[in-house]
C-alpha atoms as a PDB file:
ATOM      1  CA  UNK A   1      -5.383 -10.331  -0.997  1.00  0.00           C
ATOM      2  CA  UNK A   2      -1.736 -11.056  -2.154  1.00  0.00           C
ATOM      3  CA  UNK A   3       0.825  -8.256  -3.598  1.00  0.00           C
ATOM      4  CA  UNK A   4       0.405  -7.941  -7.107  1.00  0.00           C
ATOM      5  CA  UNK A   5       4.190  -9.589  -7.443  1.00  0.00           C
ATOM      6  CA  UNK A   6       3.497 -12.802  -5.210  1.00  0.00           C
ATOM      7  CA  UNK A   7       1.511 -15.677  -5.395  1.00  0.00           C
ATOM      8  CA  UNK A   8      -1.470 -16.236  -3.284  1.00  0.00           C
ATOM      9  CA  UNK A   9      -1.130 -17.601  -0.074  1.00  0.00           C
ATOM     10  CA  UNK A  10      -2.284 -20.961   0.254  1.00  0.00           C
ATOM     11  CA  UNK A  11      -0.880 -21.885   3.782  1.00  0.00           C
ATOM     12  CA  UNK A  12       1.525 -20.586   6.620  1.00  0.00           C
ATOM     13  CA  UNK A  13       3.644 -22.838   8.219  1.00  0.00           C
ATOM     14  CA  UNK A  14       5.563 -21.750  11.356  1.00  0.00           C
ATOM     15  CA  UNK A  15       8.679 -24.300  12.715  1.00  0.00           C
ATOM     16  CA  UNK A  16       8.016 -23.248  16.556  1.00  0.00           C
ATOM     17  CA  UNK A  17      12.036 -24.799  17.276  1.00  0.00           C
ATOM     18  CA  UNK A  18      13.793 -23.311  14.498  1.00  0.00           C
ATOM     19  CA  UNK A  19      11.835 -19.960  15.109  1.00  0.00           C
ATOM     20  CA  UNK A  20      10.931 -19.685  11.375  1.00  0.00           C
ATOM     21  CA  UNK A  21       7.639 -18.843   9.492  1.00  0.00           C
ATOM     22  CA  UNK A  22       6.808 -19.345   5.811  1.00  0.00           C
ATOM     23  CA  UNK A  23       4.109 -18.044   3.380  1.00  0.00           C
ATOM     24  CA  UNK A  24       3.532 -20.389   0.949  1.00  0.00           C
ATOM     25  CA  UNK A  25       1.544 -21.176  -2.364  1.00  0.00           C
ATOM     26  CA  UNK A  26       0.518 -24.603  -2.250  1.00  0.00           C
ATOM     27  CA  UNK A  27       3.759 -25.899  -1.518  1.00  0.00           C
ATOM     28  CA  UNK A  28       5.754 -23.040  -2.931  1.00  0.00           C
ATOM     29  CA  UNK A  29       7.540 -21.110  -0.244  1.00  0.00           C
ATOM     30  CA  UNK A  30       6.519 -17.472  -1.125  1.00  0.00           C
ATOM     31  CA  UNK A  31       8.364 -15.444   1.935  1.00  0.00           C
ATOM     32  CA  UNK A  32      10.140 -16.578   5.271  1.00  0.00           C
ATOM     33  CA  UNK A  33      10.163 -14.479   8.419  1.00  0.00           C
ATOM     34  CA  UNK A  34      12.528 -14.977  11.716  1.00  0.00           C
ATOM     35  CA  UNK A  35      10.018 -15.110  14.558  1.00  0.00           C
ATOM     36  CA  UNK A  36       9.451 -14.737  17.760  1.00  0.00           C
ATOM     37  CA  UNK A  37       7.271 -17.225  20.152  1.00  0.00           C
ATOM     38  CA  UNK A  38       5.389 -16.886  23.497  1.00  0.00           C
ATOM     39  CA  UNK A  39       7.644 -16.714  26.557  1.00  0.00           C
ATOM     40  CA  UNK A  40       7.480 -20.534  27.556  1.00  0.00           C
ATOM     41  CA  UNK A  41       7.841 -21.785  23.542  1.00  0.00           C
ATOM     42  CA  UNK A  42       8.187 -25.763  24.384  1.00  0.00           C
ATOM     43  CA  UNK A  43       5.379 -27.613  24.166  1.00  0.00           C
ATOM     44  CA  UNK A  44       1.558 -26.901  23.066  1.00  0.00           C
ATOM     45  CA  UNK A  45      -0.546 -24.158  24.553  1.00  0.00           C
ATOM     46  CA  UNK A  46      -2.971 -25.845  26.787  1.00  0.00           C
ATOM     47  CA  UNK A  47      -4.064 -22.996  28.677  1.00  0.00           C
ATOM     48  CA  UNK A  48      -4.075 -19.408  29.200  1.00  0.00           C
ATOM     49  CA  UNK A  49      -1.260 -17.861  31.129  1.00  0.00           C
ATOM     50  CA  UNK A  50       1.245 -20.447  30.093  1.00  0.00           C
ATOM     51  CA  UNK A  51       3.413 -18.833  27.673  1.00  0.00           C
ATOM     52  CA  UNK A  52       3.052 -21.125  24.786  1.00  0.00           C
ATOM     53  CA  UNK A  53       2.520 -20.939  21.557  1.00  0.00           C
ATOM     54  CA  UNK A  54      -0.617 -23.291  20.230  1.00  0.00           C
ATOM     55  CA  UNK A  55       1.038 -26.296  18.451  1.00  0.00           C
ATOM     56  CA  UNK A  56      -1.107 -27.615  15.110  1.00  0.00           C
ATOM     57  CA  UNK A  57      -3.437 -26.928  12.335  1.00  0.00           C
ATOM     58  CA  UNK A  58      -5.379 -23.481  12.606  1.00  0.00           C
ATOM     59  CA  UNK A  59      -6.946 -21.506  10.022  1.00  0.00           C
ATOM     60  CA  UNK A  60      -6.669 -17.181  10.264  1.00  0.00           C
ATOM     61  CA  UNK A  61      -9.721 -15.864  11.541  1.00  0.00           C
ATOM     62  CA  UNK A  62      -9.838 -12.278  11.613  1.00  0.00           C
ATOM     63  CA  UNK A  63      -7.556  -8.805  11.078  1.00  0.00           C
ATOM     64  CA  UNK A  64      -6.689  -6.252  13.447  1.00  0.00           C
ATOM     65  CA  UNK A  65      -5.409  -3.351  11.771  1.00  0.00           C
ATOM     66  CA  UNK A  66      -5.680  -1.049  14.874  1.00  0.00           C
ATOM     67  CA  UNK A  67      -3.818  -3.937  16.941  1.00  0.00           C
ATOM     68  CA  UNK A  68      -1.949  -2.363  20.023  1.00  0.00           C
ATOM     69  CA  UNK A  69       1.168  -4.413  18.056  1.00  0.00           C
ATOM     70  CA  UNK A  70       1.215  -2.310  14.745  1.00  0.00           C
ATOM     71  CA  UNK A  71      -1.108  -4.737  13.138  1.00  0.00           C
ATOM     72  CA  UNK A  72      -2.210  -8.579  13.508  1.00  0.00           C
ATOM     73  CA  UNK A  73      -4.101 -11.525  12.472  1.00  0.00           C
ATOM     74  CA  UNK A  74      -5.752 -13.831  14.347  1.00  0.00           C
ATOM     75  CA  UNK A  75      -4.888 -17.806  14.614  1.00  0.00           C
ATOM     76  CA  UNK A  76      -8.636 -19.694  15.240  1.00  0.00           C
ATOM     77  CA  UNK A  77      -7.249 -20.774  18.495  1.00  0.00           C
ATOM     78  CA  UNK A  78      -8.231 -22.622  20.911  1.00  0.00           C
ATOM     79  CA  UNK A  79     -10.472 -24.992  18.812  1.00  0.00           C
ATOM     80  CA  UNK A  80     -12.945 -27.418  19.799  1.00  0.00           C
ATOM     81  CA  UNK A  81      -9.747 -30.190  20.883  1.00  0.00           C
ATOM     82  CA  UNK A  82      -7.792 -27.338  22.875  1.00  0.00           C
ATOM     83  CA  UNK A  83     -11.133 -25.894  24.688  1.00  0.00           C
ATOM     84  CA  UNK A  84     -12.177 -30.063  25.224  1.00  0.00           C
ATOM     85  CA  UNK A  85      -8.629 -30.426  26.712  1.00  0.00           C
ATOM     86  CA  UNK A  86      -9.289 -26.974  28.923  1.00  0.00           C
ATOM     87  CA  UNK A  87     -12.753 -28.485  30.276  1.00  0.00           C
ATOM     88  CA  UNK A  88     -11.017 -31.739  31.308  1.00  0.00           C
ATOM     89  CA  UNK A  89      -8.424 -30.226  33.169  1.00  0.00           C
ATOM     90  CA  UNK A  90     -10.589 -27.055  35.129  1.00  0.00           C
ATOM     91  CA  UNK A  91      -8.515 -24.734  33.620  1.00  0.00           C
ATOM     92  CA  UNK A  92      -9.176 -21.981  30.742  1.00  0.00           C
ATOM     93  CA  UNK A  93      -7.617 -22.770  27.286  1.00  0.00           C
ATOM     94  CA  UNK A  94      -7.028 -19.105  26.770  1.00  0.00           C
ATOM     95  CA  UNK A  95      -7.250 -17.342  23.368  1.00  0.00           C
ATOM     96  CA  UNK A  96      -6.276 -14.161  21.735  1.00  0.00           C
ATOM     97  CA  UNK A  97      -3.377 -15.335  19.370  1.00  0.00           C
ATOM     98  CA  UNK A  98      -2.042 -13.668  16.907  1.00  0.00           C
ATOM     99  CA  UNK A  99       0.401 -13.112  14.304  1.00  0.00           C
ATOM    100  CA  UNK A 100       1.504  -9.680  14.870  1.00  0.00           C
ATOM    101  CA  UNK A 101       4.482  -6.326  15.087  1.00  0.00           C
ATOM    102  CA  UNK A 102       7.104  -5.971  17.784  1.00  0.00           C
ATOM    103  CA  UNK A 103       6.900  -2.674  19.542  1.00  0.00           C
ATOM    104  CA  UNK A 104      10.401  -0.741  19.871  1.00  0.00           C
ATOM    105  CA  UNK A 105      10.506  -1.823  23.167  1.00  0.00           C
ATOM    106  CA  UNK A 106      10.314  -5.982  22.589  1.00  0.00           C
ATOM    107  CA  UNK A 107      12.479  -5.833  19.068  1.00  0.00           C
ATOM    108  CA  UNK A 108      15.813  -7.000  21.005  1.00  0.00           C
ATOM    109  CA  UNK A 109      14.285  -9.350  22.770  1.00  0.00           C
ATOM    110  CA  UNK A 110      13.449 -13.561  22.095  1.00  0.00           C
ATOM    111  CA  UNK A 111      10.248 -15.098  22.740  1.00  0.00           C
ATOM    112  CA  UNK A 112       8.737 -12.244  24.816  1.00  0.00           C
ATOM    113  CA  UNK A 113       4.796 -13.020  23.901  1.00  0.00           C
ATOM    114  CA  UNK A 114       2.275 -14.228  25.748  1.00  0.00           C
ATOM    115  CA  UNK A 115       1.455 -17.430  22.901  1.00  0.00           C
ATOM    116  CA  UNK A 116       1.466 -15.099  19.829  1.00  0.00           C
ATOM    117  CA  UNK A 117       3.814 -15.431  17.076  1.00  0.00           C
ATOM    118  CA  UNK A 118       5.634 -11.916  16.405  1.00  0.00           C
ATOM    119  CA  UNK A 119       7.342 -10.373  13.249  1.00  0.00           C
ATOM    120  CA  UNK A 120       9.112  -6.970  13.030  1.00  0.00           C
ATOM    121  CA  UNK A 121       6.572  -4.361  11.359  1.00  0.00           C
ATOM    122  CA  UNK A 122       7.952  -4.264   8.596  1.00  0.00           C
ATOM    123  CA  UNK A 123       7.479  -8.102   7.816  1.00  0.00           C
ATOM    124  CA  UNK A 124       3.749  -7.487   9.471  1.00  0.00           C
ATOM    125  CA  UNK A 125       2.563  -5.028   6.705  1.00  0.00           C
ATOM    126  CA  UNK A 126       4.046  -7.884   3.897  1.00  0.00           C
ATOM    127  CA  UNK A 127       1.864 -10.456   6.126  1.00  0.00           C
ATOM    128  CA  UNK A 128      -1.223  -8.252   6.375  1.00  0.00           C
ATOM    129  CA  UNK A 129      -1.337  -7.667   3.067  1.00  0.00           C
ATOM    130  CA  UNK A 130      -0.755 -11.137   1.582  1.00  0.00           C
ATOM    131  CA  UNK A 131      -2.757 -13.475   3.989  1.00  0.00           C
ATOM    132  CA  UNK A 132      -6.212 -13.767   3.168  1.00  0.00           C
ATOM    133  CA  UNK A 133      -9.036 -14.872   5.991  1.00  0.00           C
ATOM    134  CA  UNK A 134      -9.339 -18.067   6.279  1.00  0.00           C
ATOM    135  CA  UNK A 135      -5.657 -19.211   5.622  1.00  0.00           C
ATOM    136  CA  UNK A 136      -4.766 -22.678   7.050  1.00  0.00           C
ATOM    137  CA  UNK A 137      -1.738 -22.149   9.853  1.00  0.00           C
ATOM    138  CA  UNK A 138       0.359 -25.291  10.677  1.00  0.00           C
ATOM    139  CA  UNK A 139       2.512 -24.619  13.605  1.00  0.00           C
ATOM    140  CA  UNK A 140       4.942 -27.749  14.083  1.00  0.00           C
ATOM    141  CA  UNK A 141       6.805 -27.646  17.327  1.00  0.00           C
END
């Protein structure tokens, strides 16, 4: 599923404090996108409502290309740890996180999402293109 000019894409890594995201090839950086984070970006998601964006290792687990944010893919969040953590506390871990566009009205804006890491659309249809299912995602705080 990778551009005919690029390398496949073995792994994403996205640096939650410097607000940067790479596509890489094993350990090959491939492309790097400025990002934007969920509206509360410190810390691990831990459940839904909270602003955050999930903190660890993830794996892409489905496409949206009629996503109400140009177009996304989805980060397996929360797994079996974050839903364990969820149960503990009473609380829900949420879900629904993505990788996804910035609508015209979010593109000045910093860390406006609700946990979901966003690109401009331009950078989204390079990322939809490129990342196969089943990608691992490390997100490092």
């Amino acid at each position: 599923m990778s551009t005919s000019s690029s390398p496949e894409v073995t792994r994403i890594a996205v640096h939650k404090s410097k607000r940067r995201m790479y596509l890489l090839h094993h350990d090959q950086v491939v492309r790097g996108y400025d990002i934007d984070l969920g509206f509360a970006p410190d810390g691990h998601k831990t459940q839904e409502g909270d602003g955050r964006t999930p903190e660890g290792r993830y794996y892409i687990d489905r496409r949206n290309p009629n996503s109400a944010f140009y177009l996304s893919i989805g980060i397996s969040y929360p797994n079996s740890a974050d839903r364990a953590q969820a149960v503990t506390r009473g609380v829900s871990p949420g879900g629904d996180i993505f990788i996804h566009g910035t609508p015209r009205e979010f593109r000045r804006k910093r860390d406006w999402t609700a946990g979901c890491i966003a690109v401009t659309d331009r950078e989204m249809r390079e990322i939809f293109e490129m990342v196969p299912m089943r990608t691992v995602i490390d997100i490092y705080p």
